[in-house]
N, C-alpha and C. Protein backbone atom coordinates (compact mmCIF):
# COMPACT_ATOMS: atom_id res chain seq x y z
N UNK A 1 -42.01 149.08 84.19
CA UNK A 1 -40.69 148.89 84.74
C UNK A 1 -40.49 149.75 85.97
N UNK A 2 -41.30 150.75 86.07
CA UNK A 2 -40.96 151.41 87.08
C UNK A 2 -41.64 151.28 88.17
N UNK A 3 -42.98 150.36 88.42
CA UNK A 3 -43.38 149.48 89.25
C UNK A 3 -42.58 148.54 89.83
N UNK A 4 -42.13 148.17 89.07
CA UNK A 4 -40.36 146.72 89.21
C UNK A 4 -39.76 147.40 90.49
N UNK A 5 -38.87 149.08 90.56
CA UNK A 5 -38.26 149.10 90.77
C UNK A 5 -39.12 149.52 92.10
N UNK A 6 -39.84 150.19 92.55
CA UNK A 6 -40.52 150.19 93.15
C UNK A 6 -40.86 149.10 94.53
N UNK A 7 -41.19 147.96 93.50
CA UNK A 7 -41.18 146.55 94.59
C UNK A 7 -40.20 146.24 94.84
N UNK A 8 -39.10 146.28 94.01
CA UNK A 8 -37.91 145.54 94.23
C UNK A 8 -37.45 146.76 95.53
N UNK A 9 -37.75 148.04 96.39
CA UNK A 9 -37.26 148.68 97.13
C UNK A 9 -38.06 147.98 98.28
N UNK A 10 -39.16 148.06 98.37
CA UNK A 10 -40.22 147.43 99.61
C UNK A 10 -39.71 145.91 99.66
N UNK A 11 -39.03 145.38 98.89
CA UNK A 11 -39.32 144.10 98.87
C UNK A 11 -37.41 143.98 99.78
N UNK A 12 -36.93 144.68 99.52
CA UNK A 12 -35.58 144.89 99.96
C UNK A 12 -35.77 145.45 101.59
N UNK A 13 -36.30 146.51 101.29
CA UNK A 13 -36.66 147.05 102.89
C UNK A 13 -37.63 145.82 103.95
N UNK A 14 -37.96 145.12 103.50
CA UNK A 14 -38.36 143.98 104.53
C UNK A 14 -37.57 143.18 104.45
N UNK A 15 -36.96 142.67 103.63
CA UNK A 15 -36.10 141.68 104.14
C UNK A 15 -34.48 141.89 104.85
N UNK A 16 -34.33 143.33 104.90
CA UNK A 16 -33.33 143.96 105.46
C UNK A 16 -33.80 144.18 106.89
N UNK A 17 -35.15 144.45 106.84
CA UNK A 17 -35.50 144.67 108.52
C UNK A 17 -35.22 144.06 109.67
N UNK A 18 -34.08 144.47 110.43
CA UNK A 18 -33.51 143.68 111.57
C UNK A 18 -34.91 143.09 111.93
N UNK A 19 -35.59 143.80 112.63
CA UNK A 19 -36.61 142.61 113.52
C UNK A 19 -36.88 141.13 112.75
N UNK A 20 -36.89 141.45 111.53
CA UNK A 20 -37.50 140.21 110.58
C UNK A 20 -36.04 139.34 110.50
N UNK A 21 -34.49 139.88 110.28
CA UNK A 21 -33.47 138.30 110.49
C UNK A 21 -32.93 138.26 111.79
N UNK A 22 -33.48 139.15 113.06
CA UNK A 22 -33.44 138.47 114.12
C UNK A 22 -34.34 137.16 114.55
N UNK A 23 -35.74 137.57 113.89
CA UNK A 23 -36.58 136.37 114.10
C UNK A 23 -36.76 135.29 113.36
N UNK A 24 -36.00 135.18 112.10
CA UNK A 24 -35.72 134.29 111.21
C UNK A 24 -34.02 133.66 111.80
N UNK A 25 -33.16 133.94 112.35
CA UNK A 25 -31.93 133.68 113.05
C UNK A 25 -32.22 132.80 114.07
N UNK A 26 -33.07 133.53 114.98
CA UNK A 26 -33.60 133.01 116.13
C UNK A 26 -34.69 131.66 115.68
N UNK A 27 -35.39 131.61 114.89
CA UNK A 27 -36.31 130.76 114.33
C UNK A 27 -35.17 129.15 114.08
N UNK A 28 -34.55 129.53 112.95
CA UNK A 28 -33.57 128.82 112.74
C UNK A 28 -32.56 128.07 113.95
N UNK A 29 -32.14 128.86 115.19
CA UNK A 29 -31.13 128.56 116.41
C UNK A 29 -32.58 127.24 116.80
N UNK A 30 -33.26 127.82 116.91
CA UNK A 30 -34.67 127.08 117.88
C UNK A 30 -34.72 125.69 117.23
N UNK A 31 -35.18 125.87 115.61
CA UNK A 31 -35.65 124.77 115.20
C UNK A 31 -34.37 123.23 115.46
N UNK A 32 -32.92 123.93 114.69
CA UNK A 32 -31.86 122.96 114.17
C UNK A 32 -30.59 122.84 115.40
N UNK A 33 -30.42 123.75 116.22
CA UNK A 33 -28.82 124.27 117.14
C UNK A 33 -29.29 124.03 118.68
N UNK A 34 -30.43 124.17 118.72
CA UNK A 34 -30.68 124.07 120.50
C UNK A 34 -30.46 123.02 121.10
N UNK A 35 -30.26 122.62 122.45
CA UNK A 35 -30.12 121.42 122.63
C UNK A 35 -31.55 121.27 123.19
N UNK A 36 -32.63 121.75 123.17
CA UNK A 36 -33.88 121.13 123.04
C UNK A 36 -34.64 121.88 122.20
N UNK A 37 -33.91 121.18 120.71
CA UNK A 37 -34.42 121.83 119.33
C UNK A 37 -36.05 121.18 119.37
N UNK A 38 -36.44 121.85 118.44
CA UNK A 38 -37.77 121.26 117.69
C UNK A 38 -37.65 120.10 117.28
N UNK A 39 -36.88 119.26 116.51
CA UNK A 39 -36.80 118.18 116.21
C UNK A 39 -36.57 116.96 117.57
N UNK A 40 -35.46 117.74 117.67
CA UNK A 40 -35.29 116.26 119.58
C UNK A 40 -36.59 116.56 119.86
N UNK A 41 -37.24 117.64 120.18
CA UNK A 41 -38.22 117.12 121.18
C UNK A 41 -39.48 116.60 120.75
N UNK A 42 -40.13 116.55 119.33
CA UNK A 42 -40.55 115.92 118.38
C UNK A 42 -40.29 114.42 118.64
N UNK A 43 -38.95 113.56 118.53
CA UNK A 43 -38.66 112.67 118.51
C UNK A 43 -38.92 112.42 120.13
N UNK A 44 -38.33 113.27 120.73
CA UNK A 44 -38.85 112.67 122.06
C UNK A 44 -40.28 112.28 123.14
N UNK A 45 -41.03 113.51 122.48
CA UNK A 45 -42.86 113.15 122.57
C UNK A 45 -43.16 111.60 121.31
N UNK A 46 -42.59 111.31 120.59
CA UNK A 46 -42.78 110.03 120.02
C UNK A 46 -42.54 108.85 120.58
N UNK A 47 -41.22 109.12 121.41
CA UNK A 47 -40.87 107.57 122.21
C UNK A 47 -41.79 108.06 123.46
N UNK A 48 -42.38 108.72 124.34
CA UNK A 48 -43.20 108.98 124.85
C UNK A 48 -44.57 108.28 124.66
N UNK A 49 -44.87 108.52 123.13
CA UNK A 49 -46.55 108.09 122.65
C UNK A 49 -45.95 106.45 122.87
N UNK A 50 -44.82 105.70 122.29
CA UNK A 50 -44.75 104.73 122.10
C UNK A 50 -44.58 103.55 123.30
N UNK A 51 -43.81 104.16 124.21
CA UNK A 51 -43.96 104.01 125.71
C UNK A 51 -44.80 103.74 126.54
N UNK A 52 -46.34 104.73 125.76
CA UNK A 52 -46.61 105.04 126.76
C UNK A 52 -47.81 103.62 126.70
N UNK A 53 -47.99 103.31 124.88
CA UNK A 53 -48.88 102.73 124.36
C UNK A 53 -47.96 100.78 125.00
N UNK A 54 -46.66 100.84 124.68
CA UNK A 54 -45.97 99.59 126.02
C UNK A 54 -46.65 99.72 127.27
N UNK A 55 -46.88 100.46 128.31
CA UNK A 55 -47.07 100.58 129.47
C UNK A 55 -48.33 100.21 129.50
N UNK A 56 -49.46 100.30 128.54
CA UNK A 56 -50.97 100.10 128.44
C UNK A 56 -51.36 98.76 127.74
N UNK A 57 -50.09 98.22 127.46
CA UNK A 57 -50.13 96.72 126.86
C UNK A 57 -49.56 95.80 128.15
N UNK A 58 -48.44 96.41 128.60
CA UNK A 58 -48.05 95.68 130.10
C UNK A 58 -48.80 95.30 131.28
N UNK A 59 -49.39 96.53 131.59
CA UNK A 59 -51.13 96.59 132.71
C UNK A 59 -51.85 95.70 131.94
N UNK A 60 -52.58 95.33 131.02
CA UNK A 60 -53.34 94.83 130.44
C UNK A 60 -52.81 93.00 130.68
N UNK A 61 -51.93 92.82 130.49
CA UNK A 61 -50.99 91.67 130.41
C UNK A 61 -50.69 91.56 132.05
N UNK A 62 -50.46 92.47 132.52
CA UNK A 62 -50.77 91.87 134.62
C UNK A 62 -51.98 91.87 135.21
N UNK A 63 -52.77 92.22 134.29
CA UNK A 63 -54.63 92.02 134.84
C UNK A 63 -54.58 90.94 134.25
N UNK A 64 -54.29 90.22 133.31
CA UNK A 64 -54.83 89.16 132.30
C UNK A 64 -54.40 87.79 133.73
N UNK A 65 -52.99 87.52 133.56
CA UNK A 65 -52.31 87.14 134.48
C UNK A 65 -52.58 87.07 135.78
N UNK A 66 -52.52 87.84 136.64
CA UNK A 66 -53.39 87.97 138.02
C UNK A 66 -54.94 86.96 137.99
N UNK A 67 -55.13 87.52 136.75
CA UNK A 67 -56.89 86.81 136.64
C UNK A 67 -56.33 85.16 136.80
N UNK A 68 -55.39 84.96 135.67
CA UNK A 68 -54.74 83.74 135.73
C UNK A 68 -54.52 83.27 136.81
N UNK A 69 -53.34 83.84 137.58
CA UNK A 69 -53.39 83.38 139.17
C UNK A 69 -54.32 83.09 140.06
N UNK A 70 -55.16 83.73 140.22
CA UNK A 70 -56.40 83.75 141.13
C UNK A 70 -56.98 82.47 140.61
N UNK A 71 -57.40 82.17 139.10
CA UNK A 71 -57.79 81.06 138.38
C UNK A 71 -57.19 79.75 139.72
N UNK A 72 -56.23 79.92 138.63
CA UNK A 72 -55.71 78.76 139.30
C UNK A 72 -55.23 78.87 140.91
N UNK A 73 -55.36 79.51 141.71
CA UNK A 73 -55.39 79.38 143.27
C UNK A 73 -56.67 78.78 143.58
N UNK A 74 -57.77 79.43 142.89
CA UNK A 74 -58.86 79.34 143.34
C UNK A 74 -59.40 77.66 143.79
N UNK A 75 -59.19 76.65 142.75
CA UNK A 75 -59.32 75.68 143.45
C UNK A 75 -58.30 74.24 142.51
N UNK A 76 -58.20 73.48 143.43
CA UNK A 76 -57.27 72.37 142.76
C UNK A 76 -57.61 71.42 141.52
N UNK A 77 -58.59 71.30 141.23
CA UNK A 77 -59.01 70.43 139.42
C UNK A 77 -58.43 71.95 138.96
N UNK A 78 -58.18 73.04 138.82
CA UNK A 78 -57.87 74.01 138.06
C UNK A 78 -56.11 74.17 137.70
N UNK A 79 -55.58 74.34 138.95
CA UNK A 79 -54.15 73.94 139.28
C UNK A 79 -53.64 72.70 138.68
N UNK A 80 -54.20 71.51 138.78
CA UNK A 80 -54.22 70.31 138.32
C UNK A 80 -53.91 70.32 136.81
N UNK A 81 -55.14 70.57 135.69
CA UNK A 81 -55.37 70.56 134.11
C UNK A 81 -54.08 71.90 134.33
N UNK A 82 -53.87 73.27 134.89
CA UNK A 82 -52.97 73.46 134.28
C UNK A 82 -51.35 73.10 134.29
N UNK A 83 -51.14 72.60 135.22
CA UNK A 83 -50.11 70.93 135.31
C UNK A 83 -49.90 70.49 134.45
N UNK A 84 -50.94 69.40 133.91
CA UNK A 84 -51.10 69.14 132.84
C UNK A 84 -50.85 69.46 131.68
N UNK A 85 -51.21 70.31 131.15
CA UNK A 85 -51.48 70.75 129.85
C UNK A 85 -50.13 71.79 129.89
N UNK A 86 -49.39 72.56 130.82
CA UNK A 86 -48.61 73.63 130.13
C UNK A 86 -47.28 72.52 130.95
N UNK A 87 -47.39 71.48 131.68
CA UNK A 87 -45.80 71.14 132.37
C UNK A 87 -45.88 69.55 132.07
N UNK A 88 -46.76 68.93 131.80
CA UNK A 88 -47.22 67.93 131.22
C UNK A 88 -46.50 66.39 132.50
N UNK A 89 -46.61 66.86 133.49
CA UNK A 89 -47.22 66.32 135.05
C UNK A 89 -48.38 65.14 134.74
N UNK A 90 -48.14 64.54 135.24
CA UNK A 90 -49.01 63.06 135.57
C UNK A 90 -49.68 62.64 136.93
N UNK A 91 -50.26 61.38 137.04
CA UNK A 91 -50.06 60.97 138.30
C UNK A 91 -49.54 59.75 138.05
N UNK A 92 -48.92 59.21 139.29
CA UNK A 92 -48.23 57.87 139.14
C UNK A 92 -49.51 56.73 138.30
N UNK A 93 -48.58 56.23 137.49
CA UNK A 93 -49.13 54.80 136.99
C UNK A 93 -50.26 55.30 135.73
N UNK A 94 -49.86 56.63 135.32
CA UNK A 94 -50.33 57.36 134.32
C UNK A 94 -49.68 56.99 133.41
N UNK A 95 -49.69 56.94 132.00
CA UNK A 95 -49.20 57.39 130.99
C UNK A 95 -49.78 58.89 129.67
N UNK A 96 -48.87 59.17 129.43
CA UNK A 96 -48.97 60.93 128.82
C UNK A 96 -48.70 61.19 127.07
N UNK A 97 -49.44 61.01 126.26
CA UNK A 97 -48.96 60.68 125.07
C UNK A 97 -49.08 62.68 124.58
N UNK A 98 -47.94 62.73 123.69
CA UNK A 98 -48.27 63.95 123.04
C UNK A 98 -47.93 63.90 121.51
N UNK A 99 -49.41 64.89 121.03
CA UNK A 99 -49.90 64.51 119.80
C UNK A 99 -49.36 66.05 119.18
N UNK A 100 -48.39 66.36 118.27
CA UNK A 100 -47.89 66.96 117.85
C UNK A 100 -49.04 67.22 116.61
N UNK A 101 -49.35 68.23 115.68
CA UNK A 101 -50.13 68.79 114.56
C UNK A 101 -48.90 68.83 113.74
């Protein structure tokens, strides 16, 4: 028991130690009260990752496209079938049947 009382003094004297609930105060202001707490900015490096992984799907999708364009600039049977097939364009005295699945 007299070990008990012992710890229970050391164990009091640290947690009384200003330096230790200034930096537990301060720990606390940082994590929950700041206006660029730990958490906002957590959440905000996330819409960041998610952004950033949009922006690398967008480029990807204007190379695809461009390729597309060029495709079809490149020469007229190309321009033509895609007429065809995505606006469904004819030539006179054609007829155009569409076959639904």
């Amino acid at each position: 028991m007299g070990s008990f009382g012992k710890t229970g003094k050391k164990l009091k004297k640290i947690l009384l130690n200003k330096y230790l609930i200034v930096f537990v105060v301060f720990a606390v202001l940082v994590t929950f009260f700041d206006n660029h707490n730990l958490i906002h900015r957590w959440q905000t490096h996330q819409k960041i990752v998610q952004m950033e992984k949009e922006y690398k799907f967008y480029q990807d999708e204007i190379k695809t496209t461009k390729q597309k364009k060029n495709e079809l600039q490149s020469s007229k049977e190309n321009l033509e079938k895609f007429a065809r097939e995505h606006y469904y364009m004819k030539r006179q005295n054609e007829d155009i049947f569409i076959i639904k699945e």
